[in-house]
PDB file of N, CA and C in Angstrom:
ATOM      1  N   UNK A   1     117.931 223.393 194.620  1.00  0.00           N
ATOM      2  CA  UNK A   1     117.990 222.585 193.417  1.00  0.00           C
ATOM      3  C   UNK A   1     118.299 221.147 193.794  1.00  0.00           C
ATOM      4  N   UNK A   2     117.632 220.334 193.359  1.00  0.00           N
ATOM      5  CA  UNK A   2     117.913 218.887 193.319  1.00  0.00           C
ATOM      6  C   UNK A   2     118.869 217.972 192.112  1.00  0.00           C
ATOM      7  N   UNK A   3     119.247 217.300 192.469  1.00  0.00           N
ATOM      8  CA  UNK A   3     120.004 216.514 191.041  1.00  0.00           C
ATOM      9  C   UNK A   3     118.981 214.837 190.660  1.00  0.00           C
ATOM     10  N   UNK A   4     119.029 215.063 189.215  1.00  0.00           N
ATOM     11  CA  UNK A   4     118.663 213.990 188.706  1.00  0.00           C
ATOM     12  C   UNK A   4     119.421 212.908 188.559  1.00  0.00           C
ATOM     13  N   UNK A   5     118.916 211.790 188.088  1.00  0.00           N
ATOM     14  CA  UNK A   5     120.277 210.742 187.982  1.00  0.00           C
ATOM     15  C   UNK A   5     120.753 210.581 186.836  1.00  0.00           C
ATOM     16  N   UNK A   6     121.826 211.285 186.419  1.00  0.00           N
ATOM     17  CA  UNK A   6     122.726 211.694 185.502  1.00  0.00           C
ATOM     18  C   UNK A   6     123.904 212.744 186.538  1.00  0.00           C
ATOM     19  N   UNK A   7     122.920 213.577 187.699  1.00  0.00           N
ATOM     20  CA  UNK A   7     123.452 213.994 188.608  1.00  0.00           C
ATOM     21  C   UNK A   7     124.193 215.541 188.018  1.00  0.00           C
ATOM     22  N   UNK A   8     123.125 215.865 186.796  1.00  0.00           N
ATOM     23  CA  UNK A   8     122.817 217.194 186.664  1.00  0.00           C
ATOM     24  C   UNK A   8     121.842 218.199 187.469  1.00  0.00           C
ATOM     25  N   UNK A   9     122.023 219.313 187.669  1.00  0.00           N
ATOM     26  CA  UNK A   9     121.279 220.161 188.591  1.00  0.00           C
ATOM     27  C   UNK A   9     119.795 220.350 187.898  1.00  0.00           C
ATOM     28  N   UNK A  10     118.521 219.853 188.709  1.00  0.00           N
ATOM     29  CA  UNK A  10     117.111 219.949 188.185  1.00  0.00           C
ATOM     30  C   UNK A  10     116.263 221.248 189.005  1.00  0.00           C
ATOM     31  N   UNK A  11     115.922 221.905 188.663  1.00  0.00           N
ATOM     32  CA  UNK A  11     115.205 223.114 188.931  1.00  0.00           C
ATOM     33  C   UNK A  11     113.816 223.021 188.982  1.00  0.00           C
ATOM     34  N   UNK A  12     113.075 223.547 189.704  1.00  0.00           N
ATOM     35  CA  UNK A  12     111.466 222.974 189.426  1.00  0.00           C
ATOM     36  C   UNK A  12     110.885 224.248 188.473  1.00  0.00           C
ATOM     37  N   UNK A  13     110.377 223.865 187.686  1.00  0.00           N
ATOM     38  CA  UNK A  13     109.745 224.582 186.304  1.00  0.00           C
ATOM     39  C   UNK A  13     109.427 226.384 187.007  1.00  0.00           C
ATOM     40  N   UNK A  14     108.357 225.842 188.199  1.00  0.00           N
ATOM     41  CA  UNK A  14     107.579 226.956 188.159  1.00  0.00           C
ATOM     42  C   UNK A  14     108.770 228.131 189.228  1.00  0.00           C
ATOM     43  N   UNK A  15     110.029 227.951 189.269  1.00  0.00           N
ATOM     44  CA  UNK A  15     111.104 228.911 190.039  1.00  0.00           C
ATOM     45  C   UNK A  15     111.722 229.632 188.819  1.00  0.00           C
ATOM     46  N   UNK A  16     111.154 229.032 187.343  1.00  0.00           N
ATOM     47  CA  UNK A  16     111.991 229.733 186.905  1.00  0.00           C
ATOM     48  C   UNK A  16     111.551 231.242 186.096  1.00  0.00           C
ATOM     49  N   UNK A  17     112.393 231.882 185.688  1.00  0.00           N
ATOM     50  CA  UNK A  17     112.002 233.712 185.770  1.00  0.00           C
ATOM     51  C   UNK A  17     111.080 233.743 184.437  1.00  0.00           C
ATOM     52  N   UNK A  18     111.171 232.868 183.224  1.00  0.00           N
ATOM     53  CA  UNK A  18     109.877 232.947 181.864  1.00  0.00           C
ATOM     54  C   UNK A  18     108.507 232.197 182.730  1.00  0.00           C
ATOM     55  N   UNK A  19     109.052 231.603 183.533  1.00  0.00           N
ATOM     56  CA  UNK A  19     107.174 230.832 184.375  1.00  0.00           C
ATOM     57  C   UNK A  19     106.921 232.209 185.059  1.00  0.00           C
ATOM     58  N   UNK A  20     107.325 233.092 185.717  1.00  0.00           N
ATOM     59  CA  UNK A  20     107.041 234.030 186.466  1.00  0.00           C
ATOM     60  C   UNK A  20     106.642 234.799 185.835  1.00  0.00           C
ATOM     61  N   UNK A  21     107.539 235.415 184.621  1.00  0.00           N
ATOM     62  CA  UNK A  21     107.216 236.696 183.758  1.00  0.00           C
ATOM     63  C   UNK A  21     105.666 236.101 183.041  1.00  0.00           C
ATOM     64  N   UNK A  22     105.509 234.784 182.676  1.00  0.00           N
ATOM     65  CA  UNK A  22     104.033 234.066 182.497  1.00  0.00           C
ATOM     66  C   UNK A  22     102.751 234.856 183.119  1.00  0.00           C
ATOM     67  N   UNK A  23     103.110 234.007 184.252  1.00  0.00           N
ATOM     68  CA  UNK A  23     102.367 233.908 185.022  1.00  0.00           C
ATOM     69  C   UNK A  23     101.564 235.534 185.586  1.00  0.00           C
ATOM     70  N   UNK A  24     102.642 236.567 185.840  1.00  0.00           N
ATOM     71  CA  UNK A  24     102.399 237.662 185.868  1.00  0.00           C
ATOM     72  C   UNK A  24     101.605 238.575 185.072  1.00  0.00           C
ATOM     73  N   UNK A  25     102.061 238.317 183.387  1.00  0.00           N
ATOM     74  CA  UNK A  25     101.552 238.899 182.439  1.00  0.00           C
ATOM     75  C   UNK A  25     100.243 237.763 182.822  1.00  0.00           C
ATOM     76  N   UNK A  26      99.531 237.186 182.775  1.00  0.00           N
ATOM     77  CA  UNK A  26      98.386 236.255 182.442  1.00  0.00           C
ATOM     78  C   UNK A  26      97.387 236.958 183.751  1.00  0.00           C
ATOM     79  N   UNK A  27      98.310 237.160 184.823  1.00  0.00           N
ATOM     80  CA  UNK A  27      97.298 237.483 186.256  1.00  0.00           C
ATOM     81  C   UNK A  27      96.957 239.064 185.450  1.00  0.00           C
ATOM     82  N   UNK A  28      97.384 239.867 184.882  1.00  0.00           N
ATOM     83  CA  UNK A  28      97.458 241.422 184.687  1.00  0.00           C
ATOM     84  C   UNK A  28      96.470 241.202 183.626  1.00  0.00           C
ATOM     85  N   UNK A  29      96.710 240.745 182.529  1.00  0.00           N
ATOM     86  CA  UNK A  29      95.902 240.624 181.168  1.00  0.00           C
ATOM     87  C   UNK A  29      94.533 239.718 180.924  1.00  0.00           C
ATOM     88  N   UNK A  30      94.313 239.038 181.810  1.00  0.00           N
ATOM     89  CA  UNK A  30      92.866 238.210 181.945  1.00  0.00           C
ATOM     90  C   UNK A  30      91.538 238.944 182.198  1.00  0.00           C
ATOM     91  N   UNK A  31      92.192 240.125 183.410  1.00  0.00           N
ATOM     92  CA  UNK A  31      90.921 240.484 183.737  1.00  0.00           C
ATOM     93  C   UNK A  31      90.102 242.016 182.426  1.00  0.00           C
ATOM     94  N   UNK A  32      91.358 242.713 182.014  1.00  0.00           N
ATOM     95  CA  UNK A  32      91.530 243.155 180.596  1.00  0.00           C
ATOM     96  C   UNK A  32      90.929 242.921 179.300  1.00  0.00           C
ATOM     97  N   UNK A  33      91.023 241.242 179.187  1.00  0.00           N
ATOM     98  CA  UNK A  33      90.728 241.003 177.862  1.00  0.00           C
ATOM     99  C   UNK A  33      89.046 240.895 178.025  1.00  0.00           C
ATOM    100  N   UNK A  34      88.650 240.361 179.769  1.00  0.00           N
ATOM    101  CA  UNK A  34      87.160 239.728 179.663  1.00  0.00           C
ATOM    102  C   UNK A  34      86.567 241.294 179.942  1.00  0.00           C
ATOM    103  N   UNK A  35      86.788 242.279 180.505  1.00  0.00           N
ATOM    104  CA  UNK A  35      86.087 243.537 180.278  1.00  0.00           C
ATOM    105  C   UNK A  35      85.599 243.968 178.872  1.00  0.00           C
ATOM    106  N   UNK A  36      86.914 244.179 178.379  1.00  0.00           N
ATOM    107  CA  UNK A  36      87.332 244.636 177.087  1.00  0.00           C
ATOM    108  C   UNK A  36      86.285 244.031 175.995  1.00  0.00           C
ATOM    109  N   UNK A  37      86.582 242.568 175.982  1.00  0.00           N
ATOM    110  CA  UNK A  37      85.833 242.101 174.955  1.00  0.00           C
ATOM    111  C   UNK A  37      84.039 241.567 175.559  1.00  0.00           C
ATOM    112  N   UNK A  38      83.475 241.792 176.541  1.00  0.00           N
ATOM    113  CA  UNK A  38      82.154 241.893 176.625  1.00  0.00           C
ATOM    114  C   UNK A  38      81.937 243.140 176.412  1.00  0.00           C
ATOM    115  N   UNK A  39      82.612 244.406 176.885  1.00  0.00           N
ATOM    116  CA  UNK A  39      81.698 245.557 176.697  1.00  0.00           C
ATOM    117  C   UNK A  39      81.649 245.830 174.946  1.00  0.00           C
ATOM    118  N   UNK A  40      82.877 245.629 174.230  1.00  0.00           N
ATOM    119  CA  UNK A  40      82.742 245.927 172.854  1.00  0.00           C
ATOM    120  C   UNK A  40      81.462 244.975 172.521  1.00  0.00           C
ATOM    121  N   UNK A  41      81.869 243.694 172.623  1.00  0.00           N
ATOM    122  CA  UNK A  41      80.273 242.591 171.940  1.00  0.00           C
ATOM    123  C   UNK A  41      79.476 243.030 172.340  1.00  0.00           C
ATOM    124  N   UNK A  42      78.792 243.508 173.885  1.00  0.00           N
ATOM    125  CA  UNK A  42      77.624 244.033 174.161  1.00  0.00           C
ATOM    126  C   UNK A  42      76.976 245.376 173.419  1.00  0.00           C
ATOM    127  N   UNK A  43      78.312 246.275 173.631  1.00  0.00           N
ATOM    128  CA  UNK A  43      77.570 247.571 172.982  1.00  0.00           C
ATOM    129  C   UNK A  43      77.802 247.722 170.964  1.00  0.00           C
ATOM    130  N   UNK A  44      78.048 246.847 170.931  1.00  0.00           N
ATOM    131  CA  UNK A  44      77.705 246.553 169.347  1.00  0.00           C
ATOM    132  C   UNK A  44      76.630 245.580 169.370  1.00  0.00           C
ATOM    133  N   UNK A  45      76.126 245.186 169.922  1.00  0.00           N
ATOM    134  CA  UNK A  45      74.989 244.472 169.481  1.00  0.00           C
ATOM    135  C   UNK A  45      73.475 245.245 169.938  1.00  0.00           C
ATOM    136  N   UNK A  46      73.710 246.412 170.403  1.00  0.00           N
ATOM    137  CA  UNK A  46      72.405 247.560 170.876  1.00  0.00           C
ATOM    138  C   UNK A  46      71.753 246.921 171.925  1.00  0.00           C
ATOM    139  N   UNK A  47      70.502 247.818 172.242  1.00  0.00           N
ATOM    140  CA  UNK A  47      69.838 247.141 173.188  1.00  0.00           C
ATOM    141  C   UNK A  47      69.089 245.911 173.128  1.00  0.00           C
ATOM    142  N   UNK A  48      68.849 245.157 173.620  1.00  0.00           N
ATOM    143  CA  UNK A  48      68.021 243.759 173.495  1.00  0.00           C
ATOM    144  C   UNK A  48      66.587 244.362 173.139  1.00  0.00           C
ATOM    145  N   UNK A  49      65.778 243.309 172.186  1.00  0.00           N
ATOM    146  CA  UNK A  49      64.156 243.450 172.015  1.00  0.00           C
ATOM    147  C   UNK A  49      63.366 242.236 172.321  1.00  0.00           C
ATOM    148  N   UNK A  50      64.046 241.681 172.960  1.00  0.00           N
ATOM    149  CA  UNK A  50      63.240 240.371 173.353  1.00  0.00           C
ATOM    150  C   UNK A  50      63.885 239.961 175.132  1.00  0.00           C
ATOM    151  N   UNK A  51      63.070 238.913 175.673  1.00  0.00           N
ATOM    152  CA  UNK A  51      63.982 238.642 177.185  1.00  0.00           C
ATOM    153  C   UNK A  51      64.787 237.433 176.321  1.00  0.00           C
ATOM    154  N   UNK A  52      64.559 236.646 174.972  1.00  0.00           N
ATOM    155  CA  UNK A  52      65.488 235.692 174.812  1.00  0.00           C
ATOM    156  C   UNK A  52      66.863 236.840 174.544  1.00  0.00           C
ATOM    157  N   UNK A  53      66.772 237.773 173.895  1.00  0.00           N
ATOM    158  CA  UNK A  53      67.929 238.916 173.255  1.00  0.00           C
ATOM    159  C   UNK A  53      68.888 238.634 175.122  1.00  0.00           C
ATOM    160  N   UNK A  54      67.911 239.411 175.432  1.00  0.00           N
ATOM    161  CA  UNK A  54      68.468 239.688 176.570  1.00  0.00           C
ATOM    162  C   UNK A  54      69.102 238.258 177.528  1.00  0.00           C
ATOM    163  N   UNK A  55      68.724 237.733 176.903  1.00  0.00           N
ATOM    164  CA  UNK A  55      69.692 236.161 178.514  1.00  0.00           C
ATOM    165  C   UNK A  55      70.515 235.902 177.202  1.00  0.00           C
ATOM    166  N   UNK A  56      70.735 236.000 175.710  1.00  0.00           N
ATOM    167  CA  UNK A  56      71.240 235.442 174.978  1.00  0.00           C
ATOM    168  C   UNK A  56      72.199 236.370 175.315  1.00  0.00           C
ATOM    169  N   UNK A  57      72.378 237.497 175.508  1.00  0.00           N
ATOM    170  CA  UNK A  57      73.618 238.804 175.522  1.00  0.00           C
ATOM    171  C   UNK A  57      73.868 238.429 177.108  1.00  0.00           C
ATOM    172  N   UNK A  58      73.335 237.675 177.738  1.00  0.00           N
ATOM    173  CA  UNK A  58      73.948 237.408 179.300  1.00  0.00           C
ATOM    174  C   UNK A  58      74.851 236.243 179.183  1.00  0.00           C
ATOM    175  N   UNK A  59      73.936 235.411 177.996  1.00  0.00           N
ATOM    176  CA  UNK A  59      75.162 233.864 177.946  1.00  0.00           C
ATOM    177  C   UNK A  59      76.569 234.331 177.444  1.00  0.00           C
ATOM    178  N   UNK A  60      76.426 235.439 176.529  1.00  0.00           N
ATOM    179  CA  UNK A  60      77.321 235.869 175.612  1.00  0.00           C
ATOM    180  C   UNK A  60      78.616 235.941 176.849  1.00  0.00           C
ATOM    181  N   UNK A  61      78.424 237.063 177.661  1.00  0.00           N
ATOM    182  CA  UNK A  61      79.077 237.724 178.544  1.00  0.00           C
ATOM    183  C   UNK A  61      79.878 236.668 179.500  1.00  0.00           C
ATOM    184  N   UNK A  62      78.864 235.680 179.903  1.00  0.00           N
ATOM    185  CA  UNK A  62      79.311 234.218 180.643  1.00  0.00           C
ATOM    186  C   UNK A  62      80.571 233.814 179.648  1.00  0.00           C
ATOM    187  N   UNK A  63      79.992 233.382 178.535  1.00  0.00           N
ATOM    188  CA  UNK A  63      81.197 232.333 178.114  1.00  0.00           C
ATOM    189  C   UNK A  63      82.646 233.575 177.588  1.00  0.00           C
ATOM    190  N   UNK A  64      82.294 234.633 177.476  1.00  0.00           N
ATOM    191  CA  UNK A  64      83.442 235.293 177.461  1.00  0.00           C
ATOM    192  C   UNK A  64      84.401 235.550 178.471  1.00  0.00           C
ATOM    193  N   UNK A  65      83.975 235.946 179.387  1.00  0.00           N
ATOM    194  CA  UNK A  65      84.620 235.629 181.045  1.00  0.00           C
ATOM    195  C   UNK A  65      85.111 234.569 181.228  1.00  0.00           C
ATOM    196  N   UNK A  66      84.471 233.292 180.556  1.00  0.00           N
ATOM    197  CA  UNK A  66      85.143 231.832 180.844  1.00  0.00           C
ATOM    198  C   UNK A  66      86.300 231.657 179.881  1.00  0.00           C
ATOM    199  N   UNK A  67      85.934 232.385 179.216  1.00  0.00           N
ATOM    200  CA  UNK A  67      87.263 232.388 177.698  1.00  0.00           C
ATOM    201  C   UNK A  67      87.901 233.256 177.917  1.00  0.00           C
ATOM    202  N   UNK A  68      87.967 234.264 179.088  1.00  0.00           N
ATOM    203  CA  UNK A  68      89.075 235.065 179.170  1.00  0.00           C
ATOM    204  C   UNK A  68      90.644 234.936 179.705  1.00  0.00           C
ATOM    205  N   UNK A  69      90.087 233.517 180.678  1.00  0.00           N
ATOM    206  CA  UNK A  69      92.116 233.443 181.152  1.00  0.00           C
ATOM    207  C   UNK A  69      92.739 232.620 180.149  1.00  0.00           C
ATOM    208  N   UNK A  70      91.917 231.713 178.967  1.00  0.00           N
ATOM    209  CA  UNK A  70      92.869 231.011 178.004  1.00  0.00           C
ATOM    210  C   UNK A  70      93.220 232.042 177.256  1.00  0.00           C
ATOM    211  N   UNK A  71      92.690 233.088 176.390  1.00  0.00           N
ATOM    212  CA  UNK A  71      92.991 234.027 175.782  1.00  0.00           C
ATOM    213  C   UNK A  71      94.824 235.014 176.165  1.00  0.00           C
ATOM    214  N   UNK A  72      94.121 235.554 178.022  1.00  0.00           N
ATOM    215  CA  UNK A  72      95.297 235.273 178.569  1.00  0.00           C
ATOM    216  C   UNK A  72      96.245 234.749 178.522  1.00  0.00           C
ATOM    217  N   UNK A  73      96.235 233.623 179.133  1.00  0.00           N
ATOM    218  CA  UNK A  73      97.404 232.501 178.939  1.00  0.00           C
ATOM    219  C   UNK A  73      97.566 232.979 177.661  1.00  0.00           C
ATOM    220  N   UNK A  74      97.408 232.467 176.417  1.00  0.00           N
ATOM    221  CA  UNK A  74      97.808 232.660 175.373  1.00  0.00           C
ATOM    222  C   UNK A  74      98.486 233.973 175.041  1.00  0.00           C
ATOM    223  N   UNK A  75      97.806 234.819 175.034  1.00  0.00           N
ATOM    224  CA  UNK A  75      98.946 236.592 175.541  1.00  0.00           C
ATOM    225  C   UNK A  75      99.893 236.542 175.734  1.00  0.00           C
ATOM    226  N   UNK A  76     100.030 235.706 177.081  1.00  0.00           N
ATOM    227  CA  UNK A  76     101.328 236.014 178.094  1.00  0.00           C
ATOM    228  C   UNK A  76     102.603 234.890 177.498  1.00  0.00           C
ATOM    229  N   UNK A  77     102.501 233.990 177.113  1.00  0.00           N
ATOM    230  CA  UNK A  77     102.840 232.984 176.605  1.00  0.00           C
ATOM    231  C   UNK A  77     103.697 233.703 175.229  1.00  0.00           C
ATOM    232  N   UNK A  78     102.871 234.326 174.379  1.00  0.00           N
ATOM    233  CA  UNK A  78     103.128 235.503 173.094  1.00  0.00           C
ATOM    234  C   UNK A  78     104.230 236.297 173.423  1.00  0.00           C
ATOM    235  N   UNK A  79     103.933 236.701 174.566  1.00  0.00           N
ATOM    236  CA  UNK A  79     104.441 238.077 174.938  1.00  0.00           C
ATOM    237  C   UNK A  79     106.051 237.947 175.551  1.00  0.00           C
ATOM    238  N   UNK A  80     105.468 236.752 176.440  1.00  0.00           N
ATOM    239  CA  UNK A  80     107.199 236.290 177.028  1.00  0.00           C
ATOM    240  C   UNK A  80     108.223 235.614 176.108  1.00  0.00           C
ATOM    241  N   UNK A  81     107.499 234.928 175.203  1.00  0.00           N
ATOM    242  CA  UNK A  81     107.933 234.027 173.995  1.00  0.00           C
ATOM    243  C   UNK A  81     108.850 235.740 173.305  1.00  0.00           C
ATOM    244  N   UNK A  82     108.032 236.399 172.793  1.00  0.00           N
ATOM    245  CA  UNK A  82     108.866 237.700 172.010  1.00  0.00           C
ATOM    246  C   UNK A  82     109.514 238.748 172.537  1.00  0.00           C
ATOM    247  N   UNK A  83     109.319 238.810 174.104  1.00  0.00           N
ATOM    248  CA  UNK A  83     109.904 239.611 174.450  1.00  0.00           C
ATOM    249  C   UNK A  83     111.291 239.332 175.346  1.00  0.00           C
ATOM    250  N   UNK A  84     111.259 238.008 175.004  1.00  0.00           N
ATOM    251  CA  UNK A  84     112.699 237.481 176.212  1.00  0.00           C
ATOM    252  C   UNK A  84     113.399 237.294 174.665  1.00  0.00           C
ATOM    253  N   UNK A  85     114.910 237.255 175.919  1.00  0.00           N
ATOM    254  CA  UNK A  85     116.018 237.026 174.185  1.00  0.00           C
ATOM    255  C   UNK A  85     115.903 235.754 173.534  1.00  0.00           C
ATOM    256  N   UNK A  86     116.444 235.579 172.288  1.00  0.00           N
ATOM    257  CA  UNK A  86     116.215 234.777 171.917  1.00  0.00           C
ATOM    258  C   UNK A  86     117.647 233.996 172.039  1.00  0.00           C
ATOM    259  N   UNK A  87     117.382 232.679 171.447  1.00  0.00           N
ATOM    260  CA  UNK A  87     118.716 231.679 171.650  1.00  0.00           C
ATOM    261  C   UNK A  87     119.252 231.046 170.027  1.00  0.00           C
ATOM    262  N   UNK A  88     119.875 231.479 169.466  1.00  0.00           N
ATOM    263  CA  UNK A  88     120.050 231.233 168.018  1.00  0.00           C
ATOM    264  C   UNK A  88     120.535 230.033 167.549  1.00  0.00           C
ATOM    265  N   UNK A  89     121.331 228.933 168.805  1.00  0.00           N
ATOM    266  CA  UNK A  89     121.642 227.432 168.374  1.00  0.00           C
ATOM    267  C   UNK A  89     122.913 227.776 167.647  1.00  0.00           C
ATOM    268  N   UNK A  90     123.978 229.312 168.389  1.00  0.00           N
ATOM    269  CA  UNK A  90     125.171 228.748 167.614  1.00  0.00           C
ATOM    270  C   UNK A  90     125.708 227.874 168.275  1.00  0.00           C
ATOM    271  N   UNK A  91     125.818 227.373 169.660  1.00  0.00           N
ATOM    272  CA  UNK A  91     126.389 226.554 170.717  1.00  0.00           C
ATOM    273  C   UNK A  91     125.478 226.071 171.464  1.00  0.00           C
ATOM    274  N   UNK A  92     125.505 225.005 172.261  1.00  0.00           N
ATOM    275  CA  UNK A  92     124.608 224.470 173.290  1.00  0.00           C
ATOM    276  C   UNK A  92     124.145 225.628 174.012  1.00  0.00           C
ATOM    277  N   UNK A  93     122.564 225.913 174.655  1.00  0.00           N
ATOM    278  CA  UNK A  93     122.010 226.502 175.281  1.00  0.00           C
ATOM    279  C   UNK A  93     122.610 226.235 176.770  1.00  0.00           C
ATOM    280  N   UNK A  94     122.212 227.554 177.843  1.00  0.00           N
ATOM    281  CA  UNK A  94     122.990 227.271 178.931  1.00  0.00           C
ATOM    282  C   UNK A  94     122.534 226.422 179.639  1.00  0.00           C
ATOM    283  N   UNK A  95     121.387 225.819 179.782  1.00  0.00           N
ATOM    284  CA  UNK A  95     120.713 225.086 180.470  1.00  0.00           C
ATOM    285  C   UNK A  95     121.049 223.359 180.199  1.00  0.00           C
ATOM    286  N   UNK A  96     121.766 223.488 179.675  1.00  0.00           N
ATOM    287  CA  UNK A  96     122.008 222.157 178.915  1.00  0.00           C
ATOM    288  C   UNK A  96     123.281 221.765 180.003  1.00  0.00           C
ATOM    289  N   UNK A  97     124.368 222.827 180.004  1.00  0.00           N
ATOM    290  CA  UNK A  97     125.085 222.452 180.810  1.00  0.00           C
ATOM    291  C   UNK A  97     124.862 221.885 182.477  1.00  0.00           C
TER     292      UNK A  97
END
């Protein structure tokens, strides 16, 4: 830990245990959501009848994969947000000290 100049103790963001529990849930749940949600869109939309059907259900699949680690992120973010305790503001938080 380093000190700032006030010559309080500064921690670097990503050591701490909600960046980890993050980060973890986001590596686990990314690859999840982009399976998950191409095979449902694909197999609800039947087989293709055209080659445009067909590269249009390939773009589909692309930009879902690309939209799958924000989705993520967003998850994990949810998840650590509700599943860590909460801090109710009857007294200064500990980090303050």
């Amino acid at each position: 830990m380093s000190l700032n100049e006030t010559g309080a103790k500064q921690t670097t963001w990503w050591k701490k245990k909600d960046v980890k529990q993050t980060a973890l849930i986001w590596v686990i749940v990314t690859p999840i959501i982009g399976y998950v949600a191409t095979e449902v869109q694909v197999r609800s939309m039947g087989a293709p009848a055209s080659e445009i059907m067909a590269s249009t259900i390939n773009l589909m699949r692309i930009f879902t994969w690309a939209a799958a680690p924000v989705a993520g992120l967003v998850f994990a973010m949810s998840a650590t947000v509700l599943l860590s305790k909460s801090y109710y503001g009857d007294s200064p938080p500990p980090e303050a000290e």
